[in-house]
Protein backbone atom coordinates (compact mmCIF):
# COMPACT_ATOMS: atom_id res chain seq x y z
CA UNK A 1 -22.49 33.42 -60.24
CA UNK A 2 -23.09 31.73 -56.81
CA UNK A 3 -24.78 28.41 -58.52
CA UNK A 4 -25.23 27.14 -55.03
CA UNK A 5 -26.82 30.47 -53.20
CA UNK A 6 -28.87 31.57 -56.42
CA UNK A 7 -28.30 32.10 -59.90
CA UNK A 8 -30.21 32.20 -63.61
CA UNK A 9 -28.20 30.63 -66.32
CA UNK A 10 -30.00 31.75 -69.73
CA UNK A 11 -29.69 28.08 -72.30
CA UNK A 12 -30.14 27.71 -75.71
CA UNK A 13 -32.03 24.28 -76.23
CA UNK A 14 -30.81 21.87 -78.38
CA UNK A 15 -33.60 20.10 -80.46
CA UNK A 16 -34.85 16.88 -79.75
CA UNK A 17 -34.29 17.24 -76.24
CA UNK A 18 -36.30 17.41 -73.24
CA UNK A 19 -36.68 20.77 -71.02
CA UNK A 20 -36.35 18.52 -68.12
CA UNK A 21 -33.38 16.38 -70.23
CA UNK A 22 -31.45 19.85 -70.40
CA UNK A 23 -32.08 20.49 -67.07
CA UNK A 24 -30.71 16.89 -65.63
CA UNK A 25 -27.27 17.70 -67.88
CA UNK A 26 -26.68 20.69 -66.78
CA UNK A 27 -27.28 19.76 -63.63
CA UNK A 28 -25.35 16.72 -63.51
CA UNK A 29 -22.71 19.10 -64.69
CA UNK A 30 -22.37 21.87 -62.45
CA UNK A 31 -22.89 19.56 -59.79
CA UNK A 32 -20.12 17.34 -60.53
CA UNK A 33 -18.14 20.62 -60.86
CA UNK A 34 -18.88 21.86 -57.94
CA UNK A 35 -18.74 18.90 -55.76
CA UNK A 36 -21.82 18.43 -54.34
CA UNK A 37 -24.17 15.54 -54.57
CA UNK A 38 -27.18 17.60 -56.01
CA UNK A 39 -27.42 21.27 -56.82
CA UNK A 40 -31.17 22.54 -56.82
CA UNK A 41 -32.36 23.80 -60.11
CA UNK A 42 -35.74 24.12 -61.34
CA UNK A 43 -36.86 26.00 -65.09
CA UNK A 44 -39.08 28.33 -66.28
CA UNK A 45 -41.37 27.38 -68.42
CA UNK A 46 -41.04 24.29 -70.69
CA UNK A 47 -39.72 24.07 -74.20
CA UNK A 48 -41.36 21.51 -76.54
CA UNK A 49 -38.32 18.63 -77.54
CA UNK A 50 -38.40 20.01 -81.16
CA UNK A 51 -38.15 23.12 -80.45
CA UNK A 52 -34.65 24.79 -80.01
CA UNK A 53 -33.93 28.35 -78.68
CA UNK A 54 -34.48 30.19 -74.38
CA UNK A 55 -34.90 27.99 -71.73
CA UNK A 56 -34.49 29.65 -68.62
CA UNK A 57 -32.88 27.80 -65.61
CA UNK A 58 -33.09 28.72 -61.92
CA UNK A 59 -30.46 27.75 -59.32
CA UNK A 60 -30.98 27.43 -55.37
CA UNK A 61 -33.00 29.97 -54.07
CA UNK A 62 -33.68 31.56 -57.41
CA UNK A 63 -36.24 28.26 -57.66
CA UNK A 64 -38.26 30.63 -55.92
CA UNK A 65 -38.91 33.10 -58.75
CA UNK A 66 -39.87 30.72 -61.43
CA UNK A 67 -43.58 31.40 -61.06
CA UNK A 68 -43.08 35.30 -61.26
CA UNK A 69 -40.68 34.05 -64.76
CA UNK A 70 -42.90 32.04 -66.17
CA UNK A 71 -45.01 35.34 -66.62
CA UNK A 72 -42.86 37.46 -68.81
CA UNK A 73 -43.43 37.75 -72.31
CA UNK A 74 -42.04 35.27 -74.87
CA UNK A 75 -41.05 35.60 -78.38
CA UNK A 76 -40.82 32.80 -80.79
CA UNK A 77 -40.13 32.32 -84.80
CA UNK A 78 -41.93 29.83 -86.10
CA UNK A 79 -42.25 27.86 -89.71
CA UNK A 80 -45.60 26.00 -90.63
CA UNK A 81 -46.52 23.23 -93.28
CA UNK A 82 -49.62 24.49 -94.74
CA UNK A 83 -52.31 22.17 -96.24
CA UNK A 84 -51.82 19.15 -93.97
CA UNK A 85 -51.89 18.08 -89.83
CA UNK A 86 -50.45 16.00 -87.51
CA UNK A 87 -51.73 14.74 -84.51
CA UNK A 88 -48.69 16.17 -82.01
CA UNK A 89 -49.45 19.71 -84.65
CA UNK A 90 -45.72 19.38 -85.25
CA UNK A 91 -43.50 16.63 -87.05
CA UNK A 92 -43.67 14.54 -84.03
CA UNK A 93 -45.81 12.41 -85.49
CA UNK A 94 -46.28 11.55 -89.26
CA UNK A 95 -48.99 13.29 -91.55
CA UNK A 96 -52.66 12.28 -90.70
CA UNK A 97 -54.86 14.13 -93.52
CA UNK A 98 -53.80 16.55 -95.92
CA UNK A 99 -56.18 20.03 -97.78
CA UNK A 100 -56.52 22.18 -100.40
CA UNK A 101 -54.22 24.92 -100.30
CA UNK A 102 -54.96 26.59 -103.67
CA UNK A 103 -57.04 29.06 -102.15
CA UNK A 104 -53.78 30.65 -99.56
CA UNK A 105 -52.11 33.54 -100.47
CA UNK A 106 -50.56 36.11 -98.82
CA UNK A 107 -53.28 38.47 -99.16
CA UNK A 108 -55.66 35.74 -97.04
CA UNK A 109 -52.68 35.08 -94.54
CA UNK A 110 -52.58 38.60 -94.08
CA UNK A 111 -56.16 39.25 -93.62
CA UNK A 112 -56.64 36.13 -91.07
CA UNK A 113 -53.40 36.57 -88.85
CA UNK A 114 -55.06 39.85 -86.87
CA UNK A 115 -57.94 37.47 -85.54
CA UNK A 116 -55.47 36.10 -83.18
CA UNK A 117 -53.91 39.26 -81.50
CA UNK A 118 -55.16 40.11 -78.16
CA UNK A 119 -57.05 38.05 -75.63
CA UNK A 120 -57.88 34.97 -77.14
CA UNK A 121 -59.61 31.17 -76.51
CA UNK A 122 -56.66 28.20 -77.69
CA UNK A 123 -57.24 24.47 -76.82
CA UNK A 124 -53.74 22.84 -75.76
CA UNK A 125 -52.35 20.20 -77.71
CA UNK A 126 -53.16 16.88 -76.59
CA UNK A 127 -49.70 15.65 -76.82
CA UNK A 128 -48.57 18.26 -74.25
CA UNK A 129 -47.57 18.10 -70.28
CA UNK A 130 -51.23 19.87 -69.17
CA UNK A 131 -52.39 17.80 -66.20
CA UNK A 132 -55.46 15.60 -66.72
CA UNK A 133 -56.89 14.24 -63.79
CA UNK A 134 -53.12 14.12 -62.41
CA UNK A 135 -51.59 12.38 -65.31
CA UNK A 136 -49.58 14.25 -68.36
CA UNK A 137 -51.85 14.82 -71.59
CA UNK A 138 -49.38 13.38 -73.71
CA UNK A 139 -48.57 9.78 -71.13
CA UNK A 140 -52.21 9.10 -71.88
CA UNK A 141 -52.08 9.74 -75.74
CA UNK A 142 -49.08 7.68 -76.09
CA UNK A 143 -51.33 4.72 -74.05
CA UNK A 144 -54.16 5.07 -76.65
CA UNK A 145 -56.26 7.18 -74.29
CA UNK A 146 -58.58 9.61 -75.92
CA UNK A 147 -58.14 13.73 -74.01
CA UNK A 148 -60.30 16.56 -74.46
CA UNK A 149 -58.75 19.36 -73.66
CA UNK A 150 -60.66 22.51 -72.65
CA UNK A 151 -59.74 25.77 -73.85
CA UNK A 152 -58.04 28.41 -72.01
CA UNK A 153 -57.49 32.33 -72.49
CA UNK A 154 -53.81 33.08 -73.86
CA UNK A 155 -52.54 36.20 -74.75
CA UNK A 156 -50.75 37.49 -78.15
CA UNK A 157 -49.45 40.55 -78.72
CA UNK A 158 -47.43 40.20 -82.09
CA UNK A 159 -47.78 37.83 -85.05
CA UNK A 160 -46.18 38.94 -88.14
CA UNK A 161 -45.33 37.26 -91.18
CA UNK A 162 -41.40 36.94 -91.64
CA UNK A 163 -41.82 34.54 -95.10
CA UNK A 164 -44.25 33.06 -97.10
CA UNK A 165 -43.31 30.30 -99.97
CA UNK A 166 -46.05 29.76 -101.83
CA UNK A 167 -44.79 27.12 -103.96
CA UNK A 168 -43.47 25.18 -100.94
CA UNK A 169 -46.89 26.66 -98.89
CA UNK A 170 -44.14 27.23 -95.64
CA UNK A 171 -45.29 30.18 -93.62
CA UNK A 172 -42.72 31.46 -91.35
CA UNK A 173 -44.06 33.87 -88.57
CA UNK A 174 -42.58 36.02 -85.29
CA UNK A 175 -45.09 35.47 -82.36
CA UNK A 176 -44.27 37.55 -79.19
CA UNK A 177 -46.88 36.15 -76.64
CA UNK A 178 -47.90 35.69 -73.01
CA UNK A 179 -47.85 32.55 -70.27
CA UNK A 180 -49.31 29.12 -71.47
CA UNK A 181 -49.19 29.84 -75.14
CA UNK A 182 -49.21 26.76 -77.29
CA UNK A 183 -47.24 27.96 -80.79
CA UNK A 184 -48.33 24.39 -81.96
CA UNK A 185 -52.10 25.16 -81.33
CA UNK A 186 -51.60 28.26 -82.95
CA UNK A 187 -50.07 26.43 -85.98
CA UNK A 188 -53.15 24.57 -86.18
CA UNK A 189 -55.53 27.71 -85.62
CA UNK A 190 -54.15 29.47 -88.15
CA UNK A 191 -54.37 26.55 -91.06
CA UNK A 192 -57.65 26.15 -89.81
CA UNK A 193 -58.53 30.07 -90.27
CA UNK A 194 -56.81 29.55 -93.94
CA UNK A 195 -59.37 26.58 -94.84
CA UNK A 196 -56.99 24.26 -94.98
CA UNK A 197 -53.91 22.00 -92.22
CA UNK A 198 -51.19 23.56 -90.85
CA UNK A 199 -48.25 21.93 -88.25
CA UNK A 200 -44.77 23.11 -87.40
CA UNK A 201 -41.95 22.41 -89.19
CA UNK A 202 -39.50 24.47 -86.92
CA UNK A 203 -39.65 26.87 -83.50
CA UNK A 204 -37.20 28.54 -81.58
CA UNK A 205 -38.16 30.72 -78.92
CA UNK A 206 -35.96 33.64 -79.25
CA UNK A 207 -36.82 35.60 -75.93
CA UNK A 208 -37.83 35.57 -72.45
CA UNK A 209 -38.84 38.76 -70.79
CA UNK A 210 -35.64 40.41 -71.18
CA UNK A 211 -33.17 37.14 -71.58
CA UNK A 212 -32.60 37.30 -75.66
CA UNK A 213 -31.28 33.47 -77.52
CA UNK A 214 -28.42 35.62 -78.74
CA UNK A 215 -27.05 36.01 -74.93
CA UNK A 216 -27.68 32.47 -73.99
CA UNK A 217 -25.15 29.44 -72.98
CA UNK A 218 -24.50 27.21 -76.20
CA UNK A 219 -25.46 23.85 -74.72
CA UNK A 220 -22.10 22.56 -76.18
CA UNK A 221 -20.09 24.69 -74.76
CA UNK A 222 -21.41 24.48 -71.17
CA UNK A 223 -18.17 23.18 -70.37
CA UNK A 224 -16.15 25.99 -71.07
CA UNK A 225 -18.57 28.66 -69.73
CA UNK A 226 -18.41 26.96 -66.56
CA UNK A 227 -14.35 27.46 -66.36
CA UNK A 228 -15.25 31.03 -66.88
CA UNK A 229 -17.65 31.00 -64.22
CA UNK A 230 -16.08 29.09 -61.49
CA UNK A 231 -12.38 30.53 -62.33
C-alpha cells in the first residue's frame, strides 16, 4: 500500500474506543513509521465506543471516497437486554426503568421483527454525534441539555434472529442495513414493538460493502502488519 498516495486499511475496533480514538493511533502510528509529521486519514462511517468490529479507514487521496463508502451496505450482530432501557439505548449508561417481559416469546419476536425491513422512519439516539444546531447530540446531553431528535428514513434489508434466551430475555439478531442506521434505536424499536425495554448489550459490525471483520487489521497487531506492509 502507498499510505501516503492512497490507501484503505480495513480495522477491527476495539471496544471502548473512539472511531476518531482509532483513527488518531493509527495514525500516530503509520506516521511515525513513515516519517512524516502527519499522514492524512479520514474514516468511513463511525463506530459507536462499545461497539467492536469494521471500521473503515481512508488514507491520502482515498479521503476522497469516504462519502461514496459511507453508502455501502453494513452488517452488524447484535445482543439486546429485553424488559428494561437506558438512556444512551446501550450500557453506556445505567438502567433507567425496567417492563414486563412475560408476554415475549419467540413466536411474538418473530411476528414483530418483519415490521422493520424495508424503508423505514428511526429517531437517532440522543447520545449520538448528529449535529444539532452545530453542536454534537451527545456534548449537549452530557451538559444536561434536553434534544429532540427528528426522525429520518433508514433502510434494512435483513434482521434475523441468531438466539433467543428466554430465561435470560437476551435476543441476539444479524442486521444487514443501509447509511445512517442507528442499531441502538433499533434496539429500542424493537423492545418497544415487544411491549416492553430493550438496549444493547453487545454489537460488532461484521461488514462493510464488501470489507468482511474476518479480513480486517487486529488493532493489536498493527505493528506487525505494518512491517509487512512497508517491508
Amino acid at each position: 500500500m502507498d499510505f501516503l498516495e492512497g490507501a484503505v486499511i480495513g480495522i477491527d475496533k476495539p471496544y471502548r474506543m473512539s472511531s476518531f480514538g482509532a483513527l488518531a493511533h493509527v495514525r500516530h502510528v503509520l506516521s511515525k513509521r513513515l516519517g512524516v509529521k502527519r499522514v492524512k486519514m479520514g474514516h468511513a462511517g463511525t463506530l459507536d465506543p462499545l461497539a467492536t468490529g469494521v471500521l473503515i479507514l481512508c488514507t491520502g487521496k482515498m479521503t476522497k471516497q469516504i462519502e461514496q463508502l459511507q453508502l455501502h451496505t453494513k452488517e452488524y450482530t447484535a445482543t439486546l437486554q429485553l424488559g428494561a432501557t437506558t438512556p444512551s439505548f446501550d450500557m453506556e449508561h445505567e438502567t433507567d426503568a425496567t417492563y414486563p417481559t412475560a408476554h415475549v416469546t419467540r413466536e411474538l419476536i418473530d411476528s414483530i421483527l418483519p415490521r422493520f425491513i424495508g424503508d423505514i422512519q428511526q429517531v437517532p439516539p440522543a447520545y449520538s454525534a448528529v449535529m444539532v444546531n452545530g453542536k454534537r447530540a451527545y456534548d449537549l446531553k452530557r451538559k444536561g441539555e434536553e434534544v429532540e431528535l427528528t426522525a429520518k428514513t433508514i433502510h434494512i434489508d435483513t434482521i434475523e434472529v441468531t438466539h433467543f434466551d428466554a430465561d435470560a430475555m437476551t435476543l441476539s439478531v444479524r442486521v444487514v442495513c443501509g447509511k445512517g442506521t442507528y442499531i441502538r434505536s433499533l434496539a429500542r424499536d424493537i423492545g418497544q414493538a415487544l411491549g416492553t425495554g430493550a438496549y444493547l448489550t453487545a454489537l460488532r459490525r461484521t461488514r462493510v460493502g464488501s470489507v468482511k471483520v474476518e479480513e480486517c487489521i487486529d488493532f493489536d497487531h498493527l505493528d506487525e502488519w505494518l512491517d509487512k506492509e512497508l517491508s
